[in-house]
N, C-alpha and C. Protein backbone atom coordinates (compact mmCIF):
# COMPACT_ATOMS: atom_id res chain seq x y z
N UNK A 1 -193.63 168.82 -18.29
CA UNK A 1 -194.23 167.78 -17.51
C UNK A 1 -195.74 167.99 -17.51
N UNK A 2 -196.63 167.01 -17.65
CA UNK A 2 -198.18 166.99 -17.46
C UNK A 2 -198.57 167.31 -16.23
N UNK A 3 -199.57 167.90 -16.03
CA UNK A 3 -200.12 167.73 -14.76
C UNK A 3 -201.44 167.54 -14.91
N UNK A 4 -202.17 166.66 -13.76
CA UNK A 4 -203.16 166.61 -13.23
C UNK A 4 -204.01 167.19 -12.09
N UNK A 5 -205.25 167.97 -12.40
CA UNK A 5 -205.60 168.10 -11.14
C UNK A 5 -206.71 167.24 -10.44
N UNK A 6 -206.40 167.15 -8.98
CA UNK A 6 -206.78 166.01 -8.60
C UNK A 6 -207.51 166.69 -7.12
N UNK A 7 -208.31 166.62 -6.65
CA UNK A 7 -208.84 166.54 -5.23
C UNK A 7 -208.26 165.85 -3.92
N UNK A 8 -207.96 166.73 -3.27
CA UNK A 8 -207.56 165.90 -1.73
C UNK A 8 -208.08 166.28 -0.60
N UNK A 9 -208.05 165.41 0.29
CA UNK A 9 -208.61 166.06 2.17
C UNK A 9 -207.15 166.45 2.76
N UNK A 10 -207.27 167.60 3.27
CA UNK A 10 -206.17 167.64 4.16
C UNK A 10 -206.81 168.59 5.14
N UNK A 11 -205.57 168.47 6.17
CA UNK A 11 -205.86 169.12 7.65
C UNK A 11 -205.96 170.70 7.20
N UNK A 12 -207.05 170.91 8.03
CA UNK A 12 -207.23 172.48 7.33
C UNK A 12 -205.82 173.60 8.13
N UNK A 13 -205.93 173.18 9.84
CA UNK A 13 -204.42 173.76 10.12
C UNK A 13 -203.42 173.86 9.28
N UNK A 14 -203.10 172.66 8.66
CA UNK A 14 -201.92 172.50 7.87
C UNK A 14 -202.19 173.36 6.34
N UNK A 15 -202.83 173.10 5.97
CA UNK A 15 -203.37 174.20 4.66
C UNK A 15 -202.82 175.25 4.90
N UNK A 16 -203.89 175.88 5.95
CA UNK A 16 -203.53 177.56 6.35
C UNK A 16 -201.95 177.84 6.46
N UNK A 17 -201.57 176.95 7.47
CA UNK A 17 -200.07 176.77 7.72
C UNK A 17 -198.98 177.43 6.07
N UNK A 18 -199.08 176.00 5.54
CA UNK A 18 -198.38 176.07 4.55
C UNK A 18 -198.60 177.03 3.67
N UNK A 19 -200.14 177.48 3.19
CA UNK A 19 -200.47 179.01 2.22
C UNK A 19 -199.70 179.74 2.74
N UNK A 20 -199.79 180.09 4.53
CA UNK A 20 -199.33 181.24 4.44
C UNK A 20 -197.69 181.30 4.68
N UNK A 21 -196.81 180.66 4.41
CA UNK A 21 -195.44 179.86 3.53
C UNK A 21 -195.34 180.45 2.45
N UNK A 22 -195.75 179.91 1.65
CA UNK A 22 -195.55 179.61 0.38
C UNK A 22 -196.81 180.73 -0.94
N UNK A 23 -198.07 181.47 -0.34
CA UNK A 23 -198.91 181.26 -0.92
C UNK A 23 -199.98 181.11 -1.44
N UNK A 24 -200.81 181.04 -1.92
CA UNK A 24 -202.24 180.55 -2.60
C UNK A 24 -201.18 179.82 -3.89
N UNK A 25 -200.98 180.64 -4.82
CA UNK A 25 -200.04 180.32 -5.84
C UNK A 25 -199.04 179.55 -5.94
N UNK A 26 -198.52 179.04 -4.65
CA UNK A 26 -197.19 178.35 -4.09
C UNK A 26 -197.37 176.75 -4.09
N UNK A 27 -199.02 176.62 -3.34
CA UNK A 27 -200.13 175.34 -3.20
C UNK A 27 -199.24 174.44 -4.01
N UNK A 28 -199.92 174.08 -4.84
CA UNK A 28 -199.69 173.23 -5.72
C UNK A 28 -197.98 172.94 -5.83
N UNK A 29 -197.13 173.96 -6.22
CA UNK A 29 -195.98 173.50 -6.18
C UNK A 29 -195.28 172.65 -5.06
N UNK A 30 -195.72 173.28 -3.83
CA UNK A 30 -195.43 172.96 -2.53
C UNK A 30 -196.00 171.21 -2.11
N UNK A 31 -197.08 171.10 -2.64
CA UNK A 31 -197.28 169.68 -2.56
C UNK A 31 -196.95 168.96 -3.37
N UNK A 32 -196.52 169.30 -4.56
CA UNK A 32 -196.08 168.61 -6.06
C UNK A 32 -194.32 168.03 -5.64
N UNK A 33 -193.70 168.55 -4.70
CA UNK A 33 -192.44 168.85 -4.38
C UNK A 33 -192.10 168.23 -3.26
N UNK A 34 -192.94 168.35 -2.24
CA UNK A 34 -192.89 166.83 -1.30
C UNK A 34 -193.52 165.76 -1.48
N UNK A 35 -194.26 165.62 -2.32
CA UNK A 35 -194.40 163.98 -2.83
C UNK A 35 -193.71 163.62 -3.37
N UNK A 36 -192.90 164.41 -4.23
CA UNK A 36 -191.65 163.90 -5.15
C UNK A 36 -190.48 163.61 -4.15
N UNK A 37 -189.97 164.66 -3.21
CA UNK A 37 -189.44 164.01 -2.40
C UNK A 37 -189.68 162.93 -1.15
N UNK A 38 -190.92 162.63 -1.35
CA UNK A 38 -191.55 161.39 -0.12
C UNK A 38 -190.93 160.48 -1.34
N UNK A 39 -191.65 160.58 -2.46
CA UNK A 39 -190.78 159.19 -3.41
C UNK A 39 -189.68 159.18 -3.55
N UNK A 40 -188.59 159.68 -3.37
CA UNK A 40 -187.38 159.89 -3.21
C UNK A 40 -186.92 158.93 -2.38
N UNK A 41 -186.92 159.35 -1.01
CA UNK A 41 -187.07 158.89 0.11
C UNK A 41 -187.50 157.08 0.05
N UNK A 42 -188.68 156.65 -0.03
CA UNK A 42 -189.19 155.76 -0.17
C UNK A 42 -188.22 154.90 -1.61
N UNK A 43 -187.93 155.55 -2.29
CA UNK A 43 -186.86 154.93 -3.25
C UNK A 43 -186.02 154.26 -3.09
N UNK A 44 -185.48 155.50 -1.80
CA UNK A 44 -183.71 155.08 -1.23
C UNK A 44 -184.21 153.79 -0.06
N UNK A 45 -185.34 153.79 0.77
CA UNK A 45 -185.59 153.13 1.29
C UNK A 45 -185.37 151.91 0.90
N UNK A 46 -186.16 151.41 0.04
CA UNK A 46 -186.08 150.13 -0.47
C UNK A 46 -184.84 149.92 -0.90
N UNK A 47 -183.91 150.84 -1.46
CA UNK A 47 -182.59 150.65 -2.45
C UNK A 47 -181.88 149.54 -0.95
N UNK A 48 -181.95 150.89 0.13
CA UNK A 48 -181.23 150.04 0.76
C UNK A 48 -181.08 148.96 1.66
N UNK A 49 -182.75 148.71 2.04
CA UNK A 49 -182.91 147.58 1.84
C UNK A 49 -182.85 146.66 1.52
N UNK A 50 -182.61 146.55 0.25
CA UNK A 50 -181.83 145.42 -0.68
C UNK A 50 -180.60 145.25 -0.83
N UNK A 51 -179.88 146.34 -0.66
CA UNK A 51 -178.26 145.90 0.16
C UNK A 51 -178.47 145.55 1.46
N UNK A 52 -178.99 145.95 2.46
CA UNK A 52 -179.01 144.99 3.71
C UNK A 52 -179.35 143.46 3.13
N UNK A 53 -180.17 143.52 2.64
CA UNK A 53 -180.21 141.90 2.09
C UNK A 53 -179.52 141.22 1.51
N UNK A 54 -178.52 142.05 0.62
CA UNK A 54 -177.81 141.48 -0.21
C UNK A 54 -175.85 141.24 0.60
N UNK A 55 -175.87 142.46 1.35
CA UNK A 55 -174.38 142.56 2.18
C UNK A 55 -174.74 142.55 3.50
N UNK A 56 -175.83 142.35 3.94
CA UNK A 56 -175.77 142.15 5.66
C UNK A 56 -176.05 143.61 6.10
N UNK A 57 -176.35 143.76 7.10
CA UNK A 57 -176.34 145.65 7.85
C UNK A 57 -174.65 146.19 7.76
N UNK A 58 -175.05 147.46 7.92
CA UNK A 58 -173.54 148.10 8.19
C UNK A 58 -173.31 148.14 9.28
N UNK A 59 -172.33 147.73 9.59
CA UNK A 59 -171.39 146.73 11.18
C UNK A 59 -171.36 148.35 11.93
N UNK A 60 -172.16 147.79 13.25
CA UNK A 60 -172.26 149.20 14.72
C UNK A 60 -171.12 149.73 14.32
N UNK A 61 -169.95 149.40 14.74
CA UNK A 61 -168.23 150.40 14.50
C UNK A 61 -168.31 151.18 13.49
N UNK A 62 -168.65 150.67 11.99
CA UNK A 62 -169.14 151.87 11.08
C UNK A 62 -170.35 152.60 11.22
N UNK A 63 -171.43 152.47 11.82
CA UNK A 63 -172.71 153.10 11.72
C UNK A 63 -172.14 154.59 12.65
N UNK A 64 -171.51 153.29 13.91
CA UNK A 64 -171.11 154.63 14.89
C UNK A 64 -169.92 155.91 14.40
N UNK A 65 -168.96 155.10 13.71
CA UNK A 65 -168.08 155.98 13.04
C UNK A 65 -168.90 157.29 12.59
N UNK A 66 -169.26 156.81 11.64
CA UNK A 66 -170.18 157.55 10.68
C UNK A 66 -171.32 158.60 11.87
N UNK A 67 -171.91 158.31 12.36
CA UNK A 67 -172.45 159.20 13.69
C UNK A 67 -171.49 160.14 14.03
N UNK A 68 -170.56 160.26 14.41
CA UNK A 68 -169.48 160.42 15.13
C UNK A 68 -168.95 161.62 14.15
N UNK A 69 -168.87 161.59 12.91
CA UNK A 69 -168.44 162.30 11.91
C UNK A 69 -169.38 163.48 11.37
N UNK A 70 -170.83 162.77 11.20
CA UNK A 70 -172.33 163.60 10.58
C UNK A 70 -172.24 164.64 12.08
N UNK A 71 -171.83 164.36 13.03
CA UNK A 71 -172.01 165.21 14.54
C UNK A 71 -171.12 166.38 14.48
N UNK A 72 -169.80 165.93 14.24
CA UNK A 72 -168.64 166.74 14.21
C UNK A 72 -169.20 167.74 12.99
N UNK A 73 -169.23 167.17 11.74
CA UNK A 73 -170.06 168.10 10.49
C UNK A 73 -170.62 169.12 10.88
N UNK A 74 -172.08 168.22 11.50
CA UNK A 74 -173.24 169.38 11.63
C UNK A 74 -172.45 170.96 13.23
N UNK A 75 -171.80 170.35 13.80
CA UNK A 75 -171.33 171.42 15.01
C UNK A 75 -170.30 172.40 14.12
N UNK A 76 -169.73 171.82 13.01
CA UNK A 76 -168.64 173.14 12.15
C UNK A 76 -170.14 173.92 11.87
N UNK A 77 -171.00 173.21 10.93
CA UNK A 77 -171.43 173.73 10.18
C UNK A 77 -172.48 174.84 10.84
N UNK A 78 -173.21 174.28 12.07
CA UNK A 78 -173.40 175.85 13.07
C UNK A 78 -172.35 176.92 13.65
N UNK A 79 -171.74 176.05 13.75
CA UNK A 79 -170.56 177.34 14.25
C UNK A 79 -170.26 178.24 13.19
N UNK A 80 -170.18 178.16 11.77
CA UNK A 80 -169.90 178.83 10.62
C UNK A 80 -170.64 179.43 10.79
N UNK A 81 -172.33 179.59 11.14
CA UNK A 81 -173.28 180.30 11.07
C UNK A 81 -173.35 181.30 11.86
């Protein structure tokens, strides 16, 4: 893959923050890696957006289902821990 280097402003808190994460050496990967996943994100966004447009929203009884299930999930999945 190419890369570019490019100049940015950022919060200097957050800098320090994240170097000391990841780094001096880490930098770059670490921001290369959430922009890719912000576009990710922003991808699925729109994707599904355009099924709401295209099939209507997903009906409360399923949204809630589905709540109801991601809840039960995430409480195994601490308790395993």
């Amino acid at each position: 893959m190419a890369m570019k280097k490019v100049s940015v402003t950022l919060d200097a808190d957050l800098v320090a923050e994240i170097k000391t994460e990841v780094g001096v050496r880490g930098f770059s990967a670490y921001l290369n890696e959430t922009i890719k996943r912000r576009r990710q994100h922003e991808r699925l966004r729109r994707y599904l957006a355009e099924l709401d447009e295209e099939y209507g929203p997903v009906p409360d009884e399923v949204r809630h289902q589905v709540e109801r299930e991601w809840n039960e999930f995430e409480r195994r999945l601490a308790k395993a821990d």
